[in-house]
Protein backbone atom coordinates (compact mmCIF):
# COMPACT_ATOMS: atom_id res chain seq x y z
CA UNK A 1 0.00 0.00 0.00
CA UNK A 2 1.47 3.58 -0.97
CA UNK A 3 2.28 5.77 1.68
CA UNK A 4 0.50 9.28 1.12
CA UNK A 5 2.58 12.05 2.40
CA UNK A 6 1.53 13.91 5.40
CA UNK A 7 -0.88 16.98 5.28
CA UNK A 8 1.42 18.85 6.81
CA UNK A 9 4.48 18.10 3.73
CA UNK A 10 1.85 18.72 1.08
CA UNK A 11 0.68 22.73 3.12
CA UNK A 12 4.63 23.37 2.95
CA UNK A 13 4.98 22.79 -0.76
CA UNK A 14 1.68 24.17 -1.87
CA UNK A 15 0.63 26.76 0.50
CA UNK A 16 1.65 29.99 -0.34
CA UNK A 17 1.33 31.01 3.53
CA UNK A 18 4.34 28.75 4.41
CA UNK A 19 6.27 29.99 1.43
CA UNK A 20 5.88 32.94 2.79
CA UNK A 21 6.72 32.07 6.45
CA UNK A 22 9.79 30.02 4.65
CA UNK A 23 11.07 33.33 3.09
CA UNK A 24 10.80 35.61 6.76
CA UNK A 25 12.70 32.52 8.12
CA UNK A 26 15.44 32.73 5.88
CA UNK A 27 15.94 36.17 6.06
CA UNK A 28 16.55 36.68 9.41
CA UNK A 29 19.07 34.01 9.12
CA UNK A 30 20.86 35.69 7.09
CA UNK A 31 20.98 38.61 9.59
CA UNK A 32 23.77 36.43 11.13
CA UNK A 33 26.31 36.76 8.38
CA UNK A 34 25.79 40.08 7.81
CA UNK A 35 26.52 40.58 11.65
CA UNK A 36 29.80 38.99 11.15
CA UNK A 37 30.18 41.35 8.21
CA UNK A 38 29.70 44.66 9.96
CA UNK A 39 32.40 43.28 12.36
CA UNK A 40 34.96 42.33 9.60
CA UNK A 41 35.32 46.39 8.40
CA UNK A 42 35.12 47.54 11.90
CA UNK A 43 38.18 45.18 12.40
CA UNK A 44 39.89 46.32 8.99
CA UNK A 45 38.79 49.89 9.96
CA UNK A 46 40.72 49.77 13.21
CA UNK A 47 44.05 48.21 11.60
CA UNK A 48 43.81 50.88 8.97
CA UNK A 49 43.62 53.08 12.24
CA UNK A 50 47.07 51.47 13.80
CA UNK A 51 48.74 51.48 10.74
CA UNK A 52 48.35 55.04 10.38
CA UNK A 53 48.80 56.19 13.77
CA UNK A 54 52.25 53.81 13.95
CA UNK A 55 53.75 55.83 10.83
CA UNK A 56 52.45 58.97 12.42
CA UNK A 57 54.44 57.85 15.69
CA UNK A 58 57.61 57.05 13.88
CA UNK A 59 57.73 60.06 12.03
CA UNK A 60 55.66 62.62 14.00
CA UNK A 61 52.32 63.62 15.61
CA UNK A 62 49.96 66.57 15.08
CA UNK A 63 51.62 69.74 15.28
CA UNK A 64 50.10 72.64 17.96
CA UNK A 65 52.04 75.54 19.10
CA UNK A 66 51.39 78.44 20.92
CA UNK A 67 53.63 80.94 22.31
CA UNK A 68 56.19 82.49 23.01
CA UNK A 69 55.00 83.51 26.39
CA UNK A 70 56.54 85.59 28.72
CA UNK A 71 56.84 83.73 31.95
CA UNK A 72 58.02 86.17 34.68
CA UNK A 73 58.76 84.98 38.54
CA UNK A 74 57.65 87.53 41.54
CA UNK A 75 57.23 87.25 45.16
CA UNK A 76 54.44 87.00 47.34
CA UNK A 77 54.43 86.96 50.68
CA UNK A 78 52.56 85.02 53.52
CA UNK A 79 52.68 85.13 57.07
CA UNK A 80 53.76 82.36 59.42
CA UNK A 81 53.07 82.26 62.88
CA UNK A 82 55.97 81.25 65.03
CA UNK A 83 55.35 80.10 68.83
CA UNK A 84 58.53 80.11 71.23
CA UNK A 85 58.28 76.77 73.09
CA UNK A 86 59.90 78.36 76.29
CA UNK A 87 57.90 81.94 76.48
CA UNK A 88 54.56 80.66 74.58
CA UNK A 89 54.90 83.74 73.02
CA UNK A 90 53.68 83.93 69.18
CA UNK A 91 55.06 85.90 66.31
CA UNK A 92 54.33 86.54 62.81
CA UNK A 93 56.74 86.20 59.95
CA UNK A 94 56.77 87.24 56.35
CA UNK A 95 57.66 84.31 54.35
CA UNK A 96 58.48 85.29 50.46
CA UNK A 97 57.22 82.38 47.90
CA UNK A 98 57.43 82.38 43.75
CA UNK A 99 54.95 82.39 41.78
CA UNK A 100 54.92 82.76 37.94
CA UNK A 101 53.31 85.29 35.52
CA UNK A 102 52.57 84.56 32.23
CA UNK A 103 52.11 87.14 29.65
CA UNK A 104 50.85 86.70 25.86
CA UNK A 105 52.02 89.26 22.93
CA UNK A 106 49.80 92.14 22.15
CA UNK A 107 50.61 91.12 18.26
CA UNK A 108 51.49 87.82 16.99
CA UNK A 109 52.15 87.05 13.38
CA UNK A 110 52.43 83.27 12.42
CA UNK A 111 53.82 82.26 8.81
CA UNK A 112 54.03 78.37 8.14
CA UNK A 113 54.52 76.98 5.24
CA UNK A 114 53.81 73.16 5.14
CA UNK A 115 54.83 70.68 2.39
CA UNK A 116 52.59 67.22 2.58
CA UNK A 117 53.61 64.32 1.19
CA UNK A 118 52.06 60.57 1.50
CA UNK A 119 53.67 57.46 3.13
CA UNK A 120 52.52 54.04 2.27
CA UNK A 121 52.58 50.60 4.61
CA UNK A 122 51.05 47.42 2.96
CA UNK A 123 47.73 48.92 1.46
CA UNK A 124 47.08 51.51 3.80
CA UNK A 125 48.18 55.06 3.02
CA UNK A 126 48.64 58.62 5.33
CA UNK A 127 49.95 62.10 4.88
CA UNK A 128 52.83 63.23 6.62
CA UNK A 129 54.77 66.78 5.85
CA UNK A 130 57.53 69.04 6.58
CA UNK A 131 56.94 72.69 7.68
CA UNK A 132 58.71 75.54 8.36
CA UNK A 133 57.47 78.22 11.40
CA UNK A 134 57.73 81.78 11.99
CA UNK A 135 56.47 82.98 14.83
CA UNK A 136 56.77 87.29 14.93
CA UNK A 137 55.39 90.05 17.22
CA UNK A 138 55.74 91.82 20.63
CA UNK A 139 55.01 92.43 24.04
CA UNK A 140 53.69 95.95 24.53
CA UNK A 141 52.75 96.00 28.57
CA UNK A 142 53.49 93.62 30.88
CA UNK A 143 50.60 94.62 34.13
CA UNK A 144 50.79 92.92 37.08
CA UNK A 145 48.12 95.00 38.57
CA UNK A 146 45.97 92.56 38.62
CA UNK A 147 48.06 90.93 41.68
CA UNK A 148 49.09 93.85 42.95
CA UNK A 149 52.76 92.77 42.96
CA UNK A 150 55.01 95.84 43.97
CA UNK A 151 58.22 96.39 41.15
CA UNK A 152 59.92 95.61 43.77
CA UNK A 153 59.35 92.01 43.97
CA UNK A 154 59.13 91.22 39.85
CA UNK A 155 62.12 89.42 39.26
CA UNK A 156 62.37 91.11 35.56
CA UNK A 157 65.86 89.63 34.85
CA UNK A 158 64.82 85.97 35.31
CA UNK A 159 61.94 86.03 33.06
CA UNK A 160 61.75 83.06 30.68
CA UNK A 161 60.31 82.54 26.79
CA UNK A 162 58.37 79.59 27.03
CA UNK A 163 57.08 78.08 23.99
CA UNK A 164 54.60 75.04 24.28
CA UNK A 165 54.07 72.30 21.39
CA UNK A 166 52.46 68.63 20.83
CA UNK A 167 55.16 67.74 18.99
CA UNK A 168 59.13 67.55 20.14
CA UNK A 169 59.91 64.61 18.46
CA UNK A 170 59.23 66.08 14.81
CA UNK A 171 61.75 69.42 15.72
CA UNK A 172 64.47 69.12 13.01
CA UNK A 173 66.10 72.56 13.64
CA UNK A 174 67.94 74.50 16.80
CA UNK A 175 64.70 76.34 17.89
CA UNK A 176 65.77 80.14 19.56
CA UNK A 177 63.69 83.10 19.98
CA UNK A 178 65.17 86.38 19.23
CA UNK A 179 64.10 89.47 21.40
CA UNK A 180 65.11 92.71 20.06
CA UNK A 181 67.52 91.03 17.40
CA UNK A 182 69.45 89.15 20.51
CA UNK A 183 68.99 85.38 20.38
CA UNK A 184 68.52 82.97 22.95
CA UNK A 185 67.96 79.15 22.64
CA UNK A 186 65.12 77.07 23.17
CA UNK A 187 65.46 73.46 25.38
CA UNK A 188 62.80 71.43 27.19
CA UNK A 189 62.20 71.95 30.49
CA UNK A 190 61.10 68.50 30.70
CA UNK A 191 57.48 69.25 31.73
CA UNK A 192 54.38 67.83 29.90
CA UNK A 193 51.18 69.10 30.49
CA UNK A 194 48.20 68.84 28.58
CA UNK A 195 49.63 67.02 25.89
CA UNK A 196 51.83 69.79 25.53
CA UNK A 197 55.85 69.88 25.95
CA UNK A 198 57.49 72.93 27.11
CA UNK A 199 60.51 74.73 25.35
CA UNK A 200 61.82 76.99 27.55
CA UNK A 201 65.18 80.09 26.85
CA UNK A 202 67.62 80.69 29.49
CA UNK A 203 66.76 83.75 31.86
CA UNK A 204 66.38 87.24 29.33
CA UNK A 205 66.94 90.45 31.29
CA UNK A 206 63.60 91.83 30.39
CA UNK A 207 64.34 94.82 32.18
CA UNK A 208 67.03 96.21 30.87
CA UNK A 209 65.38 95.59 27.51
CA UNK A 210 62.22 97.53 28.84
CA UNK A 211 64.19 100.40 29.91
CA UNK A 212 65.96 100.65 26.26
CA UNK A 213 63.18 99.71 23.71
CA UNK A 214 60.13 99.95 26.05
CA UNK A 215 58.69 96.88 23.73
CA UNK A 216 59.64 93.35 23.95
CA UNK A 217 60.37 92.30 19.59
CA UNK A 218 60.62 88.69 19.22
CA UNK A 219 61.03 86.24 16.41
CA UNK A 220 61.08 82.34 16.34
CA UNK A 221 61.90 80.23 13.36
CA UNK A 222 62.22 76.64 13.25
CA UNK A 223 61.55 73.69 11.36
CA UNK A 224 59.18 70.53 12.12
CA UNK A 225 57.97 67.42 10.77
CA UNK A 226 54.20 65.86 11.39
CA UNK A 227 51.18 63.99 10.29
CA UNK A 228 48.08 64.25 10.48
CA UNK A 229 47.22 68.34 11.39
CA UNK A 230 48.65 71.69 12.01
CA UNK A 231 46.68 74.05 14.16
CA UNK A 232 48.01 77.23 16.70
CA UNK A 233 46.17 78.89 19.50
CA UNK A 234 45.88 82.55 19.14
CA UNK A 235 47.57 83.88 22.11
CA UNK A 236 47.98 87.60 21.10
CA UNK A 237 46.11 90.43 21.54
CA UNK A 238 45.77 90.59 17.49
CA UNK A 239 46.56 87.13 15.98
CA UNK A 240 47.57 87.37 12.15
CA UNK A 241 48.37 83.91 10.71
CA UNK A 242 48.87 82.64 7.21
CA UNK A 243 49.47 79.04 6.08
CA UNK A 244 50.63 77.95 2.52
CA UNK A 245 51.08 74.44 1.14
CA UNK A 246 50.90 72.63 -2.28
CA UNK A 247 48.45 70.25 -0.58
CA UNK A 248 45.03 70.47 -2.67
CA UNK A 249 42.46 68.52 -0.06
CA UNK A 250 42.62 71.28 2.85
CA UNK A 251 40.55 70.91 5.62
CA UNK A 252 40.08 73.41 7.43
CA UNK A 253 39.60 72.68 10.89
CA UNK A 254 39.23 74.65 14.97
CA UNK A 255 37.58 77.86 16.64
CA UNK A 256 38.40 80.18 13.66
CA UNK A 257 38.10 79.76 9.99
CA UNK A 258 40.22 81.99 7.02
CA UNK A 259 39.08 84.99 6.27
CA UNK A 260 40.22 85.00 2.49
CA UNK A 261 37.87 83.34 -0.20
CA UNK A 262 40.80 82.53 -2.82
CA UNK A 263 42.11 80.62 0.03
CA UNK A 264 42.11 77.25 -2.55
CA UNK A 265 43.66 77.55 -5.61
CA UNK A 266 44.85 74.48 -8.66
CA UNK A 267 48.82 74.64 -6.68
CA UNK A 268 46.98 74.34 -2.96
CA UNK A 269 46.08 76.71 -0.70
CA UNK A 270 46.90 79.67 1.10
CA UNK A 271 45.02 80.66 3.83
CA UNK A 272 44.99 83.27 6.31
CA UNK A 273 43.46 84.42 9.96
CA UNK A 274 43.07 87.65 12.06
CA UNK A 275 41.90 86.72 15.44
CA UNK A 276 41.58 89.75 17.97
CA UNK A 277 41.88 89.21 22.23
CA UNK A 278 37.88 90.04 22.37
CA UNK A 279 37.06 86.55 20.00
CA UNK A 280 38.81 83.97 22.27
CA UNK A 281 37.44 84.20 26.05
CA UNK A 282 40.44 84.41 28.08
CA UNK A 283 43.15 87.49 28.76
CA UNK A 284 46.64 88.45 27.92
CA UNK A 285 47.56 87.66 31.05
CA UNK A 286 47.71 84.39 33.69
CA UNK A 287 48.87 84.16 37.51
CA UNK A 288 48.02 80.03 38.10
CA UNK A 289 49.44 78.58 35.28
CA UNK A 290 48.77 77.92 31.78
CA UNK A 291 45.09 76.49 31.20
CA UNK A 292 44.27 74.36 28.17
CA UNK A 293 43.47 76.59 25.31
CA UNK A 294 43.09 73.74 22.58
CA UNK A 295 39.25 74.56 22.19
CA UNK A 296 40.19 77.87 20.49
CA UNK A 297 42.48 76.69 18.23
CA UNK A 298 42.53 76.91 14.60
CA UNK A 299 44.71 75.01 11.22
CA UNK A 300 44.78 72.84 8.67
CA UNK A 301 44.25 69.04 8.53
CA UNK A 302 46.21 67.29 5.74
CA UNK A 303 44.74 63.69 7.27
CA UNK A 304 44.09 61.91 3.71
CA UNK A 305 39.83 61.21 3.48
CA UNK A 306 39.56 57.64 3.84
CA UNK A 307 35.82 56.71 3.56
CA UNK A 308 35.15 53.27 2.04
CA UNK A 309 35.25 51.52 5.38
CA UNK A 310 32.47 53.67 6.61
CA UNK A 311 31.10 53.62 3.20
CA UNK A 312 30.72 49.97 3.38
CA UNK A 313 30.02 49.78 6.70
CA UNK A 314 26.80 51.70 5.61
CA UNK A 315 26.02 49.30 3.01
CA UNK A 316 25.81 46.40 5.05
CA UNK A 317 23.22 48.27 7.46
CA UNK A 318 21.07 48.04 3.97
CA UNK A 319 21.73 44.39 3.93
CA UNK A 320 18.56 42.98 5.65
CA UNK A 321 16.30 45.22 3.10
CA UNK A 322 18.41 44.15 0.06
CA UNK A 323 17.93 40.24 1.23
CA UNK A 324 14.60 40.57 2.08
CA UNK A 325 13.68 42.68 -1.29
CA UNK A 326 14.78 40.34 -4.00
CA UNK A 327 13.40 37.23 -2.12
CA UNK A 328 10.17 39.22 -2.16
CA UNK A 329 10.83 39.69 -6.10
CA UNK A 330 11.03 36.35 -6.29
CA UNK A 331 8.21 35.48 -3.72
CA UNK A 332 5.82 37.33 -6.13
CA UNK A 333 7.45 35.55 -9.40
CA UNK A 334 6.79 31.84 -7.78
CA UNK A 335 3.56 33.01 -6.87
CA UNK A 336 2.03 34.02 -9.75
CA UNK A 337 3.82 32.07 -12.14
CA UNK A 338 3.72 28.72 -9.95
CA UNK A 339 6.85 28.09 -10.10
CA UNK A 340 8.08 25.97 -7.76
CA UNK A 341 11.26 26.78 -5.54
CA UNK A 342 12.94 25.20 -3.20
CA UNK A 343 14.52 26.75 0.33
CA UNK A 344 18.31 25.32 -0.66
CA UNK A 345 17.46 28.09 -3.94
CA UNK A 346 16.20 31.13 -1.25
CA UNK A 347 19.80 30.58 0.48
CA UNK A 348 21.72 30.19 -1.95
CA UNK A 349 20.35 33.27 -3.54
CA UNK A 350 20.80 34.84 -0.05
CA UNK A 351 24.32 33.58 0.10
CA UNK A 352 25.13 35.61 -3.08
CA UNK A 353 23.78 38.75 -1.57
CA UNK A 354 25.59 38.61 1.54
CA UNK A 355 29.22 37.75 -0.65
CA UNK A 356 28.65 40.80 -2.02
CA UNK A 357 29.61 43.03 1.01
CA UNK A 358 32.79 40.95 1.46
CA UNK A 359 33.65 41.53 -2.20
CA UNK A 360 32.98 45.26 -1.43
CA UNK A 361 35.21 45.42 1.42
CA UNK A 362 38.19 43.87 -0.16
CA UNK A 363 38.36 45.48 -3.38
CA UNK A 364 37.83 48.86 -1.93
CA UNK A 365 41.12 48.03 0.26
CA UNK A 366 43.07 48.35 -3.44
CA UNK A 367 40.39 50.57 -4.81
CA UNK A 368 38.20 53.75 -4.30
CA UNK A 369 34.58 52.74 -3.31
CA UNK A 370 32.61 54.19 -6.39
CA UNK A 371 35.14 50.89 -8.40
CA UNK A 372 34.73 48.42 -5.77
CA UNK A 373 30.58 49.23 -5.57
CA UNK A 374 30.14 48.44 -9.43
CA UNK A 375 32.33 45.31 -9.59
CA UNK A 376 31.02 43.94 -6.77
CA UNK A 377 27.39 44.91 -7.73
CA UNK A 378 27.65 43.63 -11.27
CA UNK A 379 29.30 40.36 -10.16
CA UNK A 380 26.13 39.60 -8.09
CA UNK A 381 23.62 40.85 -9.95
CA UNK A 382 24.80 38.67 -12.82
CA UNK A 383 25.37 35.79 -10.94
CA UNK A 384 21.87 35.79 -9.16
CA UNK A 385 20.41 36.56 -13.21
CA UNK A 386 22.13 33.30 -14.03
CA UNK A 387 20.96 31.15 -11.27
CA UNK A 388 17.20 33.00 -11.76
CA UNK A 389 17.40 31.86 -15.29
CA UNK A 390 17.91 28.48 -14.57
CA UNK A 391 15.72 28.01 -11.98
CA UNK A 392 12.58 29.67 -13.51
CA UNK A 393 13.09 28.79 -17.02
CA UNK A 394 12.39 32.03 -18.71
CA UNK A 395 13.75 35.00 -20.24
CA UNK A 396 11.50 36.94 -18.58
CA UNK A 397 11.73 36.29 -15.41
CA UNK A 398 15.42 36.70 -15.45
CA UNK A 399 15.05 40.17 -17.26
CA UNK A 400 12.94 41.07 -14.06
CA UNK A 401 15.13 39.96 -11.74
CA UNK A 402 18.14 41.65 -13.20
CA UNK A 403 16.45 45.01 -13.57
CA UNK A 404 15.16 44.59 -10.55
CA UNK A 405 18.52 43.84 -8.53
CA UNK A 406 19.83 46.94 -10.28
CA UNK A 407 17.61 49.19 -9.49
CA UNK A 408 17.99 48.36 -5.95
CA UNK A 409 21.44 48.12 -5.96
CA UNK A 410 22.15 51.89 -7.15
CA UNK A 411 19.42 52.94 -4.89
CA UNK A 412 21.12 52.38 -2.62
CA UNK A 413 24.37 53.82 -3.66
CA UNK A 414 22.82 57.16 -4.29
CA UNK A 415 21.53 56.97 -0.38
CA UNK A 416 25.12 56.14 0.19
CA UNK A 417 26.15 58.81 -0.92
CA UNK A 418 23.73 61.09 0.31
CA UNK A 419 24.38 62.66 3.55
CA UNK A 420 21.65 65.46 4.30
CA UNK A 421 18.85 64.01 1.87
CA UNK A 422 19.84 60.74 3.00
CA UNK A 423 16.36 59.68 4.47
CA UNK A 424 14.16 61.90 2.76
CA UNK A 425 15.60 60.05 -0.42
CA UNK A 426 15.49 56.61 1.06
CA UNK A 427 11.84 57.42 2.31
CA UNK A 428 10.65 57.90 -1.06
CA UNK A 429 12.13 55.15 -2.67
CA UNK A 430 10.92 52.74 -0.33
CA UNK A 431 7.33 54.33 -0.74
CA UNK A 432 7.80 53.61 -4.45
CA UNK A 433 8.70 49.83 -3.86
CA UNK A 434 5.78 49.66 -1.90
CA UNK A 435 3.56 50.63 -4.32
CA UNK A 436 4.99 48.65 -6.60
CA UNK A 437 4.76 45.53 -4.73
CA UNK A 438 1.04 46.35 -3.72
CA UNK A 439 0.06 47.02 -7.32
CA UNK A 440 1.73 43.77 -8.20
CA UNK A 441 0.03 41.83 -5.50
CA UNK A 442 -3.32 43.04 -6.09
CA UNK A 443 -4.42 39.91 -7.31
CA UNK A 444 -3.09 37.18 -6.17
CA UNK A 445 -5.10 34.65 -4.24
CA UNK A 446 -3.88 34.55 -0.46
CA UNK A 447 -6.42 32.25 0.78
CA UNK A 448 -4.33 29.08 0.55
């Protein structure tokens, strides 16, 4: 006697319910892949990350500077209470301390001229560059009113130029400041604060050079290497600051932006700042130490863009709705042409879809993204075609599936790409493949 098969075999391959139910199943499977996916470029993301940041080590790091700044010692005085142990008797004494004042120029000019070029490890690529410094100006007024500090007890001839940078390592000149055409040489003091080191001159005798030239001229010219940025804070009372380079992909970054519109031109850029005391919110003068100004500061970043990671990592966040898309394409074609499918031909198909982000990722290690997108896209698309041909035996069908797959495919690349019509763009294009699907499914029978 012939075994019939079960009712519940025969609702799985005819019911268009459990097709359906089939389809959702696989598709969230395939959620799992794509997981692992989104975790591959994070992973290649952060060794592009090391890589870069180990050249940047070896050859140097960002570049900030500010200064010169006058650092001046006084006295102050506090009291001390002495008791004699024998008469009980209790005294006060003066007891003289030093403290620091640190004065910023009332003008500052800063000239740098910066020359980029790229260094390559293995397949991963980063600017690094040379530059040359001036740093120009004066010190008009040095007040100590504010402390009420008697002339008496400013210790004028061993004041100290301090000059404060990220970078030490990258110095590849004998840095000296010059005050009134004098010069005196730079060294570390061996302090780091801030991320910042300190270069410091031997002791100036500003007072002799007050008494003379009333102002305090300086000039500081030295030579630096770095990756990565170049910014200054704008410690004088006017700031005036002008950067050149041959480097065409300036990004301007800080607090303060150029002022000149030809700023970019086809051999670079040359841009240029004025920054007055009454833009940045702190004075010309400090009594507790040097705070960090780094939120007011202003440059040039001559990092090289490096997108496709995140460009890809944004793909794959489409992943689920590309999956779940073309099995619905081809949900609709077994539907209403009867065609019979099996699961195996939903994952496989799935399978093909989810190689596709891997493919990205790789070739857009050796390529830019806009190459990598298309020959991975293409490679799917025709692949799934083929496959669609064979299994549905028509022309048709794999006409519709190819178009189809396109379509969706540079969809999303244009949402990709988008940045600030991103979802307004996406929104209507998913409205569209609604209707479309609705107007498609109008009349099919869903009662089995």
């Amino acid at each position: 006697m012939e075994q019939q098969p079960s009712k519940f075999l025969t609702w799985i391959k005819t019911s268009t319910t459990a097709r359906m139910m089939m389809v959702g199943f696989l598709s969230f499977v395939l959620i799992i892949p794509l997981i692992f996916i989104e975790d591959l470029i994070r992973e290649r993301s952060y060794r592009q990350e090391t890589v870069v940041n180990q050249i940047s080590r070896q050859w140097g790091n960002e570049v900030v500077i500010y200064g010169p700044v006058l650092k001046i010692p006084y006295r102050v005085y506090t009291e001390k209470l002495i008791t004699n142990e024998k008469t009980k008797q209790i005294t006060r004494e003066k007891v003289a301390h030093i403290e620091y004042g640190y004065f910023f120029p009332d003008k500052l000019d800063i000239n740098s001229n910066i020359n980029p070029e790229k260094k390559k490890r293995g397949i991963y690529t980063t600017a690094v560059f040379n530059s040359t410094i001036l740093l120009n100006g004066r010190f008009d007024s040095l007040d100590f009113s504010k402390k009420e500090v008697k002339n008496k007890d400013i210790l004028w001839n061993k004041s100290k130029v301090l000059l404060k940078t990220t970078n030490v390592k990258g110095v590849s000149s004998t840095v000296s400041v010059k005050i009134n055409d004098k010069a005196y040489d730079l060294s570390s003091n061996g302090e780091n604060a801030n991320n910042y080191y300190s270069l410091e001159s031997k002791t100036i005798p500003i007072e002799e050079i007050i008494k003379q030239d009333k102002t305090i001229g300086f000039s500081v010219d030295f030579q630096v290497r770095g990756s990565k940025e170049v910014r200054f804070i704008p410690i004088g009372k006017e700031t005036i600051a002008r950067i050149t380079s041959n480097w065409k992909t300036a990004n301007f970054t800080g607090e303060f932006l150029p002022y000149n519109s030809d700023k970019i031109n086809k051999n670079g850029f040359d841009a240029k700042w004025k920054i007055l005391d009454i833009n940045r919110p702190f004075s010309q003068e400090h009594f507790s130490g040097l705070p960090n100004f780094n939120e007011f500061d202003f440059g040039v970043n001559f990092k090289i863009p490096v997108d496709e990671y995140q460009k890809s990592e944004r793909s794959t966040k489409y992943g689920f709705l590309v999956i779940s898309l073309t099995f619905l394409v081809f949900f609709l074609i077994q539907t209403i042409s009867k065609i019979n499918m099996h699961p195996f031909q939903y994952l496989m198909i799935g399978l093909a879809l989810v190689m596709f982000y891997t493919l990205l990722v790789s070739i857009s290690e050796h390529s830019d993204f806009l190459k990598a997108y298309g020959i991975s896209s293409i490679a799917v698309i025709g692949l799934i075609t083929l496959y669609a041909k064979n299994i549905l035996k028509s022309n048709k069908f794999m006409l519709l599936v190819g178009g189809a797959l396109s379509v969706l495919y540079a969809f999303i690349f244009i949402i990709i790409q988008l940045e600030s019509y991103a979802l307004l763009v996406g929104s209507v294009g998913l409205f569209a493949i609604l209707a479309v699907v609705m107007y498609v499914s109008r009349k099919i029978d869903w009662s089995n």
